[in-house]
Protein backbone atom coordinates (compact mmCIF):
# COMPACT_ATOMS: atom_id res chain seq x y z
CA UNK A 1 11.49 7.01 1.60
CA UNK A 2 13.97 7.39 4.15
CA UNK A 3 11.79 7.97 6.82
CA UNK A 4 9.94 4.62 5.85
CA UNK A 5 13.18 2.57 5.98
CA UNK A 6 14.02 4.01 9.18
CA UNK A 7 10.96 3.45 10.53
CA UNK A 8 11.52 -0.14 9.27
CA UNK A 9 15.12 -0.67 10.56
CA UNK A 10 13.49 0.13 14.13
CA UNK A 11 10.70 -2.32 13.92
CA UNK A 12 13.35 -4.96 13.36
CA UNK A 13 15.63 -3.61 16.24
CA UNK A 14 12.70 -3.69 18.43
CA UNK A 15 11.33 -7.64 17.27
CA UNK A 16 14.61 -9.06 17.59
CA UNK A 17 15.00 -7.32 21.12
CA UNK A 18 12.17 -8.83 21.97
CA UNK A 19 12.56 -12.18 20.61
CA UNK A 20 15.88 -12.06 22.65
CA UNK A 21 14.20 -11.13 25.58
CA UNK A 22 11.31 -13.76 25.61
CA UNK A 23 14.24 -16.77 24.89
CA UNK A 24 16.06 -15.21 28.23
CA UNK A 25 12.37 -15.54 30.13
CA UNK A 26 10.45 -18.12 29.34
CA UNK A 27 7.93 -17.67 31.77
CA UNK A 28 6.68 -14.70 29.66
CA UNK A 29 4.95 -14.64 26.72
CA UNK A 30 3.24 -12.28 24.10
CA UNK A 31 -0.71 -11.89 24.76
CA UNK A 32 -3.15 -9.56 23.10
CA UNK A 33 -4.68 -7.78 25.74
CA UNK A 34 -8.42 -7.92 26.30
CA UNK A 35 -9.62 -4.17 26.24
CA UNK A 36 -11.73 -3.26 29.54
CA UNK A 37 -13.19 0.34 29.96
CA UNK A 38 -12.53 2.77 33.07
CA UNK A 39 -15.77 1.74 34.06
CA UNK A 40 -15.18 -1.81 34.42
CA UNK A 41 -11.86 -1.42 36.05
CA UNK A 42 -13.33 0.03 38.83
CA UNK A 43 -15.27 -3.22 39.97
CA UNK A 44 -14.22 -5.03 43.30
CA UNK A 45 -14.24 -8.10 44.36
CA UNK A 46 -16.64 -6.64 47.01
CA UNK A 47 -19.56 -5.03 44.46
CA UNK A 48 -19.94 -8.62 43.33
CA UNK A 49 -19.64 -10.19 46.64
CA UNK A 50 -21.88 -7.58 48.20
CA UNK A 51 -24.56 -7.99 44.58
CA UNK A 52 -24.95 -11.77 45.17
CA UNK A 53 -25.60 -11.09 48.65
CA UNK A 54 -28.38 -8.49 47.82
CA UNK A 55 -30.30 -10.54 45.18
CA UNK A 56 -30.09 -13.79 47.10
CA UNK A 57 -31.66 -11.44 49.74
CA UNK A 58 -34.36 -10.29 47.74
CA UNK A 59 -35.09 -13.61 46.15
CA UNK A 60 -35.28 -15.11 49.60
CA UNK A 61 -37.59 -12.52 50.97
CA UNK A 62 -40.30 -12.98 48.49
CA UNK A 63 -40.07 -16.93 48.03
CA UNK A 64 -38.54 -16.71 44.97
CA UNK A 65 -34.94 -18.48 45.96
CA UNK A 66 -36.17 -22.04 45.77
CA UNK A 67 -35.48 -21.46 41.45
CA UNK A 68 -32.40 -20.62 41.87
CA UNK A 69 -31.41 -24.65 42.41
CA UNK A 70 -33.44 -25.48 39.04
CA UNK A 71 -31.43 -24.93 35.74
CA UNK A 72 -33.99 -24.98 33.89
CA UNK A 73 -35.50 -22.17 35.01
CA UNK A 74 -32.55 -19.69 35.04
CA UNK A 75 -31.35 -17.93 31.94
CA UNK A 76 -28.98 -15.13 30.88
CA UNK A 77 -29.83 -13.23 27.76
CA UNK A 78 -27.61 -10.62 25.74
CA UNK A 79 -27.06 -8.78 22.49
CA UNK A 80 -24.46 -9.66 19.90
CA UNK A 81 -23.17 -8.59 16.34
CA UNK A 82 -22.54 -10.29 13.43
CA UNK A 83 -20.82 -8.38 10.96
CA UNK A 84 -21.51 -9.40 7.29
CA UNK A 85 -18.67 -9.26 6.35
CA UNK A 86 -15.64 -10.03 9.11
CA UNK A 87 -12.33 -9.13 8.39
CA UNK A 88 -9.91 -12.51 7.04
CA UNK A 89 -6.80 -12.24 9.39
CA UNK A 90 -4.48 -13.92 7.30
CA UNK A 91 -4.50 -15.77 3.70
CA UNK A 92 -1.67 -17.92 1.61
CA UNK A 93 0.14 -16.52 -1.27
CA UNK A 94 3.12 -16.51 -2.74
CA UNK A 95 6.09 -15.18 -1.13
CA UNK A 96 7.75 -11.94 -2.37
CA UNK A 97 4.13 -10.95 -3.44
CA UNK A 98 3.27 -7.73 -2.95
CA UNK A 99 -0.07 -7.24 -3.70
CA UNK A 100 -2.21 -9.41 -1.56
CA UNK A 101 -5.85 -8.29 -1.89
CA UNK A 102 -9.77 -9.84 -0.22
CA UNK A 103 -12.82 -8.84 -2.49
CA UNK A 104 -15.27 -7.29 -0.38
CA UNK A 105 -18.63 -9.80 -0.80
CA UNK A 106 -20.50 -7.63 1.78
CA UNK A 107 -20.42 -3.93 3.05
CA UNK A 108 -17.64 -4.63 5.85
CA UNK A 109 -19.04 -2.75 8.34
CA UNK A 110 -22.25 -3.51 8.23
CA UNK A 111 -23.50 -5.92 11.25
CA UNK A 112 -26.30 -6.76 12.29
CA UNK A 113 -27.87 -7.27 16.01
CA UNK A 114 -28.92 -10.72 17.27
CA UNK A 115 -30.66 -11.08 21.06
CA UNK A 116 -30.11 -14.45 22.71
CA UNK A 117 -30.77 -16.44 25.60
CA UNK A 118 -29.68 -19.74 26.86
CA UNK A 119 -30.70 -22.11 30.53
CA UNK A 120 -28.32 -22.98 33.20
CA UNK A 121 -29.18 -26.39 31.42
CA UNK A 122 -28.21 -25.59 28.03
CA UNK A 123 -31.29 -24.58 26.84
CA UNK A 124 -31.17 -22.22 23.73
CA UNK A 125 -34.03 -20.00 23.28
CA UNK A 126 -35.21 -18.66 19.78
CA UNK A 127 -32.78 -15.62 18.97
CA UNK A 128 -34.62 -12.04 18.01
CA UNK A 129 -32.76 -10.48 15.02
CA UNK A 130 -32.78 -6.68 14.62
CA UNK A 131 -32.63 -4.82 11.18
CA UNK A 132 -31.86 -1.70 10.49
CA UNK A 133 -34.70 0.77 8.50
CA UNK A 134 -38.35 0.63 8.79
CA UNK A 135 -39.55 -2.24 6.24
CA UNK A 136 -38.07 -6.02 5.41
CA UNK A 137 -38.79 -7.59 2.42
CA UNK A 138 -40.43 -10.59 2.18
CA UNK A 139 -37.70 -12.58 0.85
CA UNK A 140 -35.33 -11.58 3.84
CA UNK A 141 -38.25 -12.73 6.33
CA UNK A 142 -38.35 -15.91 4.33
CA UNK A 143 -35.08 -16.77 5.13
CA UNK A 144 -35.78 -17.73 8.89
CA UNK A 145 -37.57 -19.87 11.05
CA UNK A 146 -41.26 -19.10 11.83
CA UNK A 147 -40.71 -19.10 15.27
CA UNK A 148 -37.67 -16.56 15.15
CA UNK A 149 -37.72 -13.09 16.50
CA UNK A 150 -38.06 -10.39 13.84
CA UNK A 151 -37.60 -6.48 14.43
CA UNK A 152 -36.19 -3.50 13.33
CA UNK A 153 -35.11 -0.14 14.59
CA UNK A 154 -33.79 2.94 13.02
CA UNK A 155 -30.15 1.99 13.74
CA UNK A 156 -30.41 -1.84 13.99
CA UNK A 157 -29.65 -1.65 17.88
CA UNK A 158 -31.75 -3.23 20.51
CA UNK A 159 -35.07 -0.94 22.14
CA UNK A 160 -37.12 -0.53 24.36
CA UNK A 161 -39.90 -1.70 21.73
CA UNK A 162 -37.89 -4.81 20.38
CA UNK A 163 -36.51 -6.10 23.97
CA UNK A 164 -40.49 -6.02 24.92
CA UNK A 165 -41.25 -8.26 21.80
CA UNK A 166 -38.70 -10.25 22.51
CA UNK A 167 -40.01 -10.93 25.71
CA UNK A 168 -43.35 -11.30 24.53
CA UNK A 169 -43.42 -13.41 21.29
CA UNK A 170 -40.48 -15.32 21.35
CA UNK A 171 -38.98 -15.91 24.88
CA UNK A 172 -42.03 -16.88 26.71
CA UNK A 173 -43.77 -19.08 24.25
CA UNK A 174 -40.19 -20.35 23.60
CA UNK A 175 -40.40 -21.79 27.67
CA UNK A 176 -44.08 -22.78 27.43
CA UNK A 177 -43.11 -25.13 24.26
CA UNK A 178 -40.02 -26.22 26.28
CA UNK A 179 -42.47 -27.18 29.21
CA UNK A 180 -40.69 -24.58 31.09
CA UNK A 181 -41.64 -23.92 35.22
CA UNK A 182 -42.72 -20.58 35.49
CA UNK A 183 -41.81 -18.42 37.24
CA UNK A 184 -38.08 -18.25 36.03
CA UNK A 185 -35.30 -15.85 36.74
CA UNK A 186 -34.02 -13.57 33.64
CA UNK A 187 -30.29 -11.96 34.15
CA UNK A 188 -29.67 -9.52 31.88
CA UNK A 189 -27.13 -6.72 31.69
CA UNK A 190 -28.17 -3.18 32.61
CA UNK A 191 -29.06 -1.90 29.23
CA UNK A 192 -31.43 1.06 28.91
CA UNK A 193 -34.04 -1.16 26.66
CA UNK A 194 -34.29 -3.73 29.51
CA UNK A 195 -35.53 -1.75 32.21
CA UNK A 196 -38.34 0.05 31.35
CA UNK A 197 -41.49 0.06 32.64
CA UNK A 198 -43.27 -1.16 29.79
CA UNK A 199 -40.67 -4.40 29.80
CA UNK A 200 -41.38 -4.63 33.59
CA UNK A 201 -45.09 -5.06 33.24
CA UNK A 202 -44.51 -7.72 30.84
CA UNK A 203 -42.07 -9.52 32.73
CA UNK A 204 -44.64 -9.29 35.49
CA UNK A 205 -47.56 -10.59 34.36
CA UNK A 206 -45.77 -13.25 32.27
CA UNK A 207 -43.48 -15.12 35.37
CA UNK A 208 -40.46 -13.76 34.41
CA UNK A 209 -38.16 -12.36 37.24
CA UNK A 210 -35.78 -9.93 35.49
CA UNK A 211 -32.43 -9.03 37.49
CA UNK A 212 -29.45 -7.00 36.25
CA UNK A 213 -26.07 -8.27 36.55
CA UNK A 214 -23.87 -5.84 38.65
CA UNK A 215 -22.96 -2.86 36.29
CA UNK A 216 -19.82 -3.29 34.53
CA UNK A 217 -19.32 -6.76 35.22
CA UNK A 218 -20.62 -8.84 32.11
CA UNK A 219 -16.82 -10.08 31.71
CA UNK A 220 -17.28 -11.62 34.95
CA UNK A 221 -20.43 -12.42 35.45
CA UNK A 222 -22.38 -12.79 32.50
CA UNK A 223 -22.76 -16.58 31.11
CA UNK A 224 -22.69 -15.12 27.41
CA UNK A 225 -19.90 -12.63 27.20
CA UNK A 226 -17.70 -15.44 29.42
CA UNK A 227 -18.72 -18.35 27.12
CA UNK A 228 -20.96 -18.48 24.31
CA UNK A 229 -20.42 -15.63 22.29
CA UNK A 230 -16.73 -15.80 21.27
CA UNK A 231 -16.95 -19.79 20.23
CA UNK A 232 -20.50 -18.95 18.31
CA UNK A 233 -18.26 -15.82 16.69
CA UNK A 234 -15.83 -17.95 15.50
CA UNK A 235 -18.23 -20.60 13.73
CA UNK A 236 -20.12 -17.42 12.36
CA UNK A 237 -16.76 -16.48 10.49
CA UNK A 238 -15.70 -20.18 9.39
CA UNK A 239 -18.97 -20.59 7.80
CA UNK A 240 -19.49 -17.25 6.18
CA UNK A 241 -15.80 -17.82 4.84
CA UNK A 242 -16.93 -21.39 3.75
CA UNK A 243 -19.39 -20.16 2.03
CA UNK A 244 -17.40 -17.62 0.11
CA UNK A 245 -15.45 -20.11 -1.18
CA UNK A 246 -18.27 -22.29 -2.57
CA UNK A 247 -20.12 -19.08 -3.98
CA UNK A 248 -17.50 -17.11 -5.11
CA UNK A 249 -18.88 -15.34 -7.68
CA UNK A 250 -22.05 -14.08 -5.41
CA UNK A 251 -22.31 -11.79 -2.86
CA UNK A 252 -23.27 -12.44 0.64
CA UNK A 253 -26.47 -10.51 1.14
CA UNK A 254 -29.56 -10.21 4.34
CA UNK A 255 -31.14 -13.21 2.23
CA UNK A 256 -28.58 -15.55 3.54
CA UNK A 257 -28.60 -14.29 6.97
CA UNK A 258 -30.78 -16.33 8.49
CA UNK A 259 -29.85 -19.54 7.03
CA UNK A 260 -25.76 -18.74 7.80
CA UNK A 261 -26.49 -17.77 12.12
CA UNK A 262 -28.42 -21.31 11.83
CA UNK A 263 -25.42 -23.28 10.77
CA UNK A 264 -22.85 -20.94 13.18
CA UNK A 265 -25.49 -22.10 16.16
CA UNK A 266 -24.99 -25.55 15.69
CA UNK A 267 -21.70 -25.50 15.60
CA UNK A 268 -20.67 -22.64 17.96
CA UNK A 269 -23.37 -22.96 20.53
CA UNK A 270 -22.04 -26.09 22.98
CA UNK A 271 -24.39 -27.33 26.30
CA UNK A 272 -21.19 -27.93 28.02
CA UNK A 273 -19.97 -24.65 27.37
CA UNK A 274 -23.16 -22.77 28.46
CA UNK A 275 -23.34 -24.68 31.66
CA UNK A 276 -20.02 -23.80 32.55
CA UNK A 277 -20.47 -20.27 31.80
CA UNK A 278 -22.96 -20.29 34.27
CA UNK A 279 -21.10 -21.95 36.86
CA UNK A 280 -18.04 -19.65 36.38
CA UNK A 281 -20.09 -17.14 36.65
CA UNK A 282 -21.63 -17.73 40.01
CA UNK A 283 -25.53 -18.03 38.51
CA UNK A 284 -25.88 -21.72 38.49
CA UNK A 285 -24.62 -23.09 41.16
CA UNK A 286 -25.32 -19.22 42.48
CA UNK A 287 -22.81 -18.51 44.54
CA UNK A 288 -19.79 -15.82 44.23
CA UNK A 289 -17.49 -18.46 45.49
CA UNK A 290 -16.93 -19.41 41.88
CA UNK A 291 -16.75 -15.86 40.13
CA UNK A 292 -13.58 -15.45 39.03
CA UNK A 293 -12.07 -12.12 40.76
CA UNK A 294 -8.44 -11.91 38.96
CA UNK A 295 -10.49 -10.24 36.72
CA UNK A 296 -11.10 -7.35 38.90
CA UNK A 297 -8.48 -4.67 38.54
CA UNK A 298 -10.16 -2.68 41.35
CA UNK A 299 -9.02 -3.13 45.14
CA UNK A 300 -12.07 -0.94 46.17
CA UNK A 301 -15.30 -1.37 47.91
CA UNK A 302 -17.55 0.40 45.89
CA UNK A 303 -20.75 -1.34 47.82
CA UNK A 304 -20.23 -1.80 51.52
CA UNK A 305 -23.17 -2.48 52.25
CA UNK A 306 -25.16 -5.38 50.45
CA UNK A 307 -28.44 -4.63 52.69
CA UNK A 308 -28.41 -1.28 51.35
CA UNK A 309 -27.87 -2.16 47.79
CA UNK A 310 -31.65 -1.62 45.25
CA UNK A 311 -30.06 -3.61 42.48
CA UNK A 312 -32.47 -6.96 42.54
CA UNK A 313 -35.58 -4.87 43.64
CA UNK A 314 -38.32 -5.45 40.85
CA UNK A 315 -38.50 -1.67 39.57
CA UNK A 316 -33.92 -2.06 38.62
């Protein structure tokens, strides 16, 4: 116990030192920090500089750069997670309570995998969800749109196998409803499941040019790390907790799924924010003039040479 109340008395020493110390600088402020691997800190301004230079390169070289000035026909896809059951930050009670307890209405670490894609235009394609196990029941399948993506994989995460379907069964016929110009350029991060050869052959003989961002870069350069996902997060969580309040003797189970990422969609998905992901991004207007490099804790040049670089060639 009085190892606890020490432990305590420090705490306070240290918050009011600090609440002392922010009134004497106001030009500071408290921010949670944004957690970046080794990996990505090692990106220069240069590897994206010198990647733009290589794909517009490549693009150019086989006639393809022309689609670059059509938003229509550019698209970024990525995986997310929703997790059934995200964690409530903070709730109201009564002061001086001491107990202050959330009932669990799903496992809370079970998430499951959703691929989408979105148009320089704000186009939305058809999102492929991912299960985890072998079989889905029929009343889970009921619970989505016909012309949604359905897979599975042992572990819920994307594969080779569902990335290909993807491709396959609901992006492409997703365009050719839209009335979409093929061919049309596909950036996607450099994830094991999209660059095999059997995804390759697809994209091939379908229109679809698929480039990889720079490695390590999708807080920079990717349209839906930068800004879709986080708004579409949040809507996920306000309706899911909406929905525990007006069912709050049930539990939130894979029947609802499909019917709950609908609503989050339509209210987390924006055109205005897709488009300017894009832009910020440097895919649409593409240019790296408009990447934002304060984000790039590396002063290296890790690619010298952008004539040199195999990053846009079809087979990466």
């Amino acid at each position: 116990m009085a190892n606890k109340t020490k432990r305590y008395d420090e705490n306070a020493i240290r918050r009011k030192w600090l609440e002392a110390f922010l009134r004497g600088n106001p030009e500071l402020s408290l921010r949670k920090p944004e957690a970046v691997s080794t990996a990505h800190s090692r990106v220069s301004e240069s590897d994206i500089r010198g990647w733009f230079a290589s794909v517009f390169k490549w693009l150019s070289d086989n006639g393809y750069a022309n689609i670059l000035q059509d938003p229509s026909r550019v698209f970024n896809g990525d995986e997310t997670s929703f997790y059934m059951h995200p964690k409530i930050k903070e709730v109201l009670a009564q002061k001086g309570s001491r107990n202050v307890y959330e009932i669990e209405k799903a496992p809370a670490k079970q998430n499951i995998t959703v691929m989408l894609s979105f148009s320089a235009s704000g186009f939305v394609v058809h999102p492929h969800i991912i299960f985890p196990g072998q079989r889905l029941k029929r009343e889970i399948l009921q619970g989505f749109p016909a012309a949604w993506g359905i897979g599975h994989s042992e572990r819920g995460w994307m594969d080779t196998n569902n990335f290909k379907n993807y491709i396959e069964k609901v992006f492409h016929p997703c365009l050719v409803k839209q009335g979409t110009k093929f061919p049309v350029i596909f950036f996607v991060d450099g994830h094991v499941s999209h660059k095999s050869i059997e995804v390759a052959d697809v994209c091939q003989s379908l229109g679809i040019i698929l480039i990889s961002l720079y490695p390590n870069t999708t807080h920079i350069t990717q349209p839906a790390d930068v800004a879709v996902f986080k708004p579409l997060k949040d809507a996920w969580r306000d309706s899911l907790e909406q929905w525990r309040f007006q069912n709050a003797n049930e539990n939130f189970t894979l029947n609802y799924f499909g019917e709950m990422l609908q609503k989050a969609m339509k209210i987390g998905i924006k055109t205005a924010s897709i488009k300017n992901g894009f832009r910020v991004c440097g895919l649409h207007p593409f240019t790296p003039d408009h990447v934002d490099y304060t984000k790039c804790l590396s002063k290296l040049q890790l690619y010298p040479d952008p004539s040199q670089s195999e990053t846009a060639s079809p087979e990466n």
